[in-house]
Protein backbone atom coordinates (compact mmCIF):
# COMPACT_ATOMS: atom_id res chain seq x y z
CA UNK A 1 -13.90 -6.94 82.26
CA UNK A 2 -11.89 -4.06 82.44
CA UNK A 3 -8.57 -6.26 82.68
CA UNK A 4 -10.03 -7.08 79.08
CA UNK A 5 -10.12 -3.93 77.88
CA UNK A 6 -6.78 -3.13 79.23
CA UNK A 7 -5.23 -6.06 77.58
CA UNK A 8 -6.64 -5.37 74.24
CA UNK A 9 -5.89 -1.24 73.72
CA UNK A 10 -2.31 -2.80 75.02
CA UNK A 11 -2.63 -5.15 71.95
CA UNK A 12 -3.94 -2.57 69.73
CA UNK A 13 -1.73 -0.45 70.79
CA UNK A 14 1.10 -2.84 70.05
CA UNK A 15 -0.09 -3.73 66.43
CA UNK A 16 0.00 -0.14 65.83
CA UNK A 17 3.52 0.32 66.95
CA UNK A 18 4.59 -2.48 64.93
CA UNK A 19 3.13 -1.45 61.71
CA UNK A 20 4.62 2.32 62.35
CA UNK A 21 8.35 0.86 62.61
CA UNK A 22 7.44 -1.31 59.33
CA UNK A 23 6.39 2.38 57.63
CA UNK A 24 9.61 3.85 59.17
CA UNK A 25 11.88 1.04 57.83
CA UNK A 26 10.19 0.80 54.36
CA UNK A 27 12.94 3.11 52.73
CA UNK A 28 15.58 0.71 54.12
CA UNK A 29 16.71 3.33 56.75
CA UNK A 30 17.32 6.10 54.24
CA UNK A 31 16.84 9.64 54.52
CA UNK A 32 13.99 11.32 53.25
CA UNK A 33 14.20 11.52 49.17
CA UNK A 34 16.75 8.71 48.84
CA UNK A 35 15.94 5.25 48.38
CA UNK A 36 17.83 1.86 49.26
CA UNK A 37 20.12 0.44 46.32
CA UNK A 38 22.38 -2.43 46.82
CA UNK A 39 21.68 -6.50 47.54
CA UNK A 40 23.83 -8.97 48.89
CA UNK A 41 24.27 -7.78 52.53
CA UNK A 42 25.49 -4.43 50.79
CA UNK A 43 23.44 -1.35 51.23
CA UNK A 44 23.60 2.21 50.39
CA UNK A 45 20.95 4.86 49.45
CA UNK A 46 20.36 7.01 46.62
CA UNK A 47 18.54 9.68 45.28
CA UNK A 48 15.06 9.44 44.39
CA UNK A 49 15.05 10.81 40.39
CA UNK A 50 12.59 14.09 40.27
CA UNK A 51 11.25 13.55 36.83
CA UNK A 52 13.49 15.74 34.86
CA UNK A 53 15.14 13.60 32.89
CA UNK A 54 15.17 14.30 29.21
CA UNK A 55 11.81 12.78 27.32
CA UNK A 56 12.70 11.11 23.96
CA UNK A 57 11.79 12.72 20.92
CA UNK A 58 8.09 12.08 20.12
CA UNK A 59 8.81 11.93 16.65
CA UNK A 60 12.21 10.74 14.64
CA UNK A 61 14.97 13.22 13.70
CA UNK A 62 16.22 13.24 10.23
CA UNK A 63 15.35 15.48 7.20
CA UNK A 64 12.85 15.67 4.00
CA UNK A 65 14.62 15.53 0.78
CA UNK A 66 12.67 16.11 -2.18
CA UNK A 67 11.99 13.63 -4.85
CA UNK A 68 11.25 15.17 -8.81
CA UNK A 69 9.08 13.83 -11.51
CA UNK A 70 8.24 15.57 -14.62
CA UNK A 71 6.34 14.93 -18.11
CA UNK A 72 7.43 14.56 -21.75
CA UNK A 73 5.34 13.76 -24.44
CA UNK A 74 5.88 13.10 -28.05
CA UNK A 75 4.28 11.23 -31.02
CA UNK A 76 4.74 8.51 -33.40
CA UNK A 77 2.97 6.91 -35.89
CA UNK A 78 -0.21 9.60 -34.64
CA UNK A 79 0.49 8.12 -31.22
CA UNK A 80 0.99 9.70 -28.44
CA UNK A 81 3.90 8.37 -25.91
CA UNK A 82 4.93 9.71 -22.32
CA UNK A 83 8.06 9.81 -19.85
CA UNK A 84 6.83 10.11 -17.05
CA UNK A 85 9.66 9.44 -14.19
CA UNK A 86 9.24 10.16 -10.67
CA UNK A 87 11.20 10.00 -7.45
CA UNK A 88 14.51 11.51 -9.01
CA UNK A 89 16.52 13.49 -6.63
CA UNK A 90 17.51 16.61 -8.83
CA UNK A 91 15.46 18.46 -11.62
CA UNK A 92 17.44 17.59 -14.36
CA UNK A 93 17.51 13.86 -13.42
CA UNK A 94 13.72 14.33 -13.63
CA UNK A 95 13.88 16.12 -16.90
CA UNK A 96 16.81 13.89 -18.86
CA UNK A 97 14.77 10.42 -17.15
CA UNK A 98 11.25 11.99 -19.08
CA UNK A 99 13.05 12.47 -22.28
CA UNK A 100 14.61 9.16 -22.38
CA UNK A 101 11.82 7.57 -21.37
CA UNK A 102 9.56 9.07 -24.31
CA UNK A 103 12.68 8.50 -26.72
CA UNK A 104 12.37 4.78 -26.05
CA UNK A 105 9.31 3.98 -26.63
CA UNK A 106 10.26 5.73 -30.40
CA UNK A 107 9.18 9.10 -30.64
CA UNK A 108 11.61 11.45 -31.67
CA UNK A 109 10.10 14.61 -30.79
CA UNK A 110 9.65 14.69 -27.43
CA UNK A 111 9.40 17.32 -25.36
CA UNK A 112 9.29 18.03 -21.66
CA UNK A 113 5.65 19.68 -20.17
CA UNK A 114 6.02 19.41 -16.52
CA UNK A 115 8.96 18.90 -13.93
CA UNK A 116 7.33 19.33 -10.26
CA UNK A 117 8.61 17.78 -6.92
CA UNK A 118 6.91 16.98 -3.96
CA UNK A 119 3.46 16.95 -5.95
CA UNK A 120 1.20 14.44 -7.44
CA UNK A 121 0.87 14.87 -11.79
CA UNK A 122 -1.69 13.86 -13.91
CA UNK A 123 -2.09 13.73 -17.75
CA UNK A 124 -5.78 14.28 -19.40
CA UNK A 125 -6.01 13.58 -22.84
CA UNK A 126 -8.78 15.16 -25.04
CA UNK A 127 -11.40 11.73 -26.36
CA UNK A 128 -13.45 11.82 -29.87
CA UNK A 129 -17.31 11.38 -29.20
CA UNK A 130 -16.44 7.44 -29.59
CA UNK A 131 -13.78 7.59 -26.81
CA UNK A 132 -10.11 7.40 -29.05
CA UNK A 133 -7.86 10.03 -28.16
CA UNK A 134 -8.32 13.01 -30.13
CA UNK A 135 -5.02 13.92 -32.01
CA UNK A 136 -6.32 17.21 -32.90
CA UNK A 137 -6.36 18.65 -29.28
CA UNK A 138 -3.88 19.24 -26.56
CA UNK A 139 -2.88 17.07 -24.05
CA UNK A 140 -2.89 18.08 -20.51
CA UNK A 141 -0.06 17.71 -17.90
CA UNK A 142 -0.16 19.05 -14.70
CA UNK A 143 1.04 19.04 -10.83
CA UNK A 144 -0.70 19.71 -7.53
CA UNK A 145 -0.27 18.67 -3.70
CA UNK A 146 -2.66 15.55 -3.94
CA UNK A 147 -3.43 13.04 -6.36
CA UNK A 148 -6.94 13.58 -6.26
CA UNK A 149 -6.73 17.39 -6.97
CA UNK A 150 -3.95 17.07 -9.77
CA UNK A 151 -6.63 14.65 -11.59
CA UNK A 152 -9.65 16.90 -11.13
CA UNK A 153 -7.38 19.95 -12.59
CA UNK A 154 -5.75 18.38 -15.28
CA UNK A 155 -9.47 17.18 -16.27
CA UNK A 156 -10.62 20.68 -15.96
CA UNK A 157 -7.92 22.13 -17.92
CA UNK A 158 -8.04 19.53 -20.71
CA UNK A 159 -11.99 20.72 -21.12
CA UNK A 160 -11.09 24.69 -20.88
CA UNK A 161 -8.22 24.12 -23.22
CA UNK A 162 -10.25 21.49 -26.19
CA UNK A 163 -13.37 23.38 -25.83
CA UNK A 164 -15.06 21.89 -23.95
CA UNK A 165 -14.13 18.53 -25.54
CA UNK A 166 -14.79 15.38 -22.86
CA UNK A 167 -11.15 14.03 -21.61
CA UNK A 168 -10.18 11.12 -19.83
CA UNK A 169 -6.97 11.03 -16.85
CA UNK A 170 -4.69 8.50 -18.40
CA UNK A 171 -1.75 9.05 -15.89
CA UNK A 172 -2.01 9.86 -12.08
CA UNK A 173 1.31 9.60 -10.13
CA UNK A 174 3.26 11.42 -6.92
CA UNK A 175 6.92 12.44 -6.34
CA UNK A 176 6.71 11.65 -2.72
CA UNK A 177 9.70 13.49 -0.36
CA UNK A 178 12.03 10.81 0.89
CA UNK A 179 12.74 11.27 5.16
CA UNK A 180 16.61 10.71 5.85
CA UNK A 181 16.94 9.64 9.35
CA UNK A 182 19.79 11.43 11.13
């Protein structure tokens, strides 16, 4: 029996020697921090990278360029008619695009009440107890960061500014920025 146990802690043994030399050989006879590179009966070692090379941007390079909108209104026929441009790249793009805009639909008094960029407008007109606009009162333009907030102020300030009077958002719009990818 013990010629048993001496023949299998030699083959244990032996298994274990074998899988160490497998371990040791596993980086293709490298040294330490290098790693095999090569194929084709060609072999050579290199190093193993630590990590450091430079991450990618987690977000795009480029720049915001602002966009411009603005407001005219004018009347014709006791109608009221708007510009009401948006995405123009200068201010008086903006402002000449509202003018036109009002001119052609054949008003010729119009006149400009907001220019904004980056914002959202909206335009609240004062409304007659049955719901027609009321030509009496003053129409309301104005700009804000959101398009929810520029129609609950122009709302507000078409109230404050009729007395009161119930008005109605007839126009909601943004002048988004425009990102320019370097």
């Amino acid at each position: 029996m013990s010629i048993m146990k001496l023949r299998l802690a030699n083959f244990l043994f032996l298994i274990t020697a074998i899988a160490a030399v497998d371990n040791a050989l596993a980086e293709g006879n490298c040294p330490p921090g290098q790693y095999p590179i090569g194929g084709q009966g060609v072999a050579a070692c290199a190093p193993i990278p630590q990590g450091q090379s430079e991450q990618p941007d987690s977000r795009p390079r480029g720049k915001w360029i602002k966009t411009w909108g603005a407001v005219a209104i004018g009347t014709f026929n006791n109608t009221p008619y708007y510009g009401v441009p948006t995405g123009r790249l200068t201010k008086s793009e903006a402002k000449a695009d509202a003018l036109a805009l009002c001119a052609k639909k054949g008003p010729t008094n119009c006149k400009l009440t907001l220019t904004y960029f980056n914002q959202c407008a909206a335009i609240a007109e004062p409304q007659t107890p049955s719901g027609e606009i009321n030509l009496n009162g003053n129409v309301m333009s104005v700009g804000k960061a959101s398009v929810e907030e520029a129609e609950s102020y122009a709302n507000e300030e078409c109230r404050r500014d009729n007395n009161g009077a119930q008005c109605k958002v007839i126009y909601k719009e943004c002048s988004e920025p425009i990102f320019k990818p370097l």
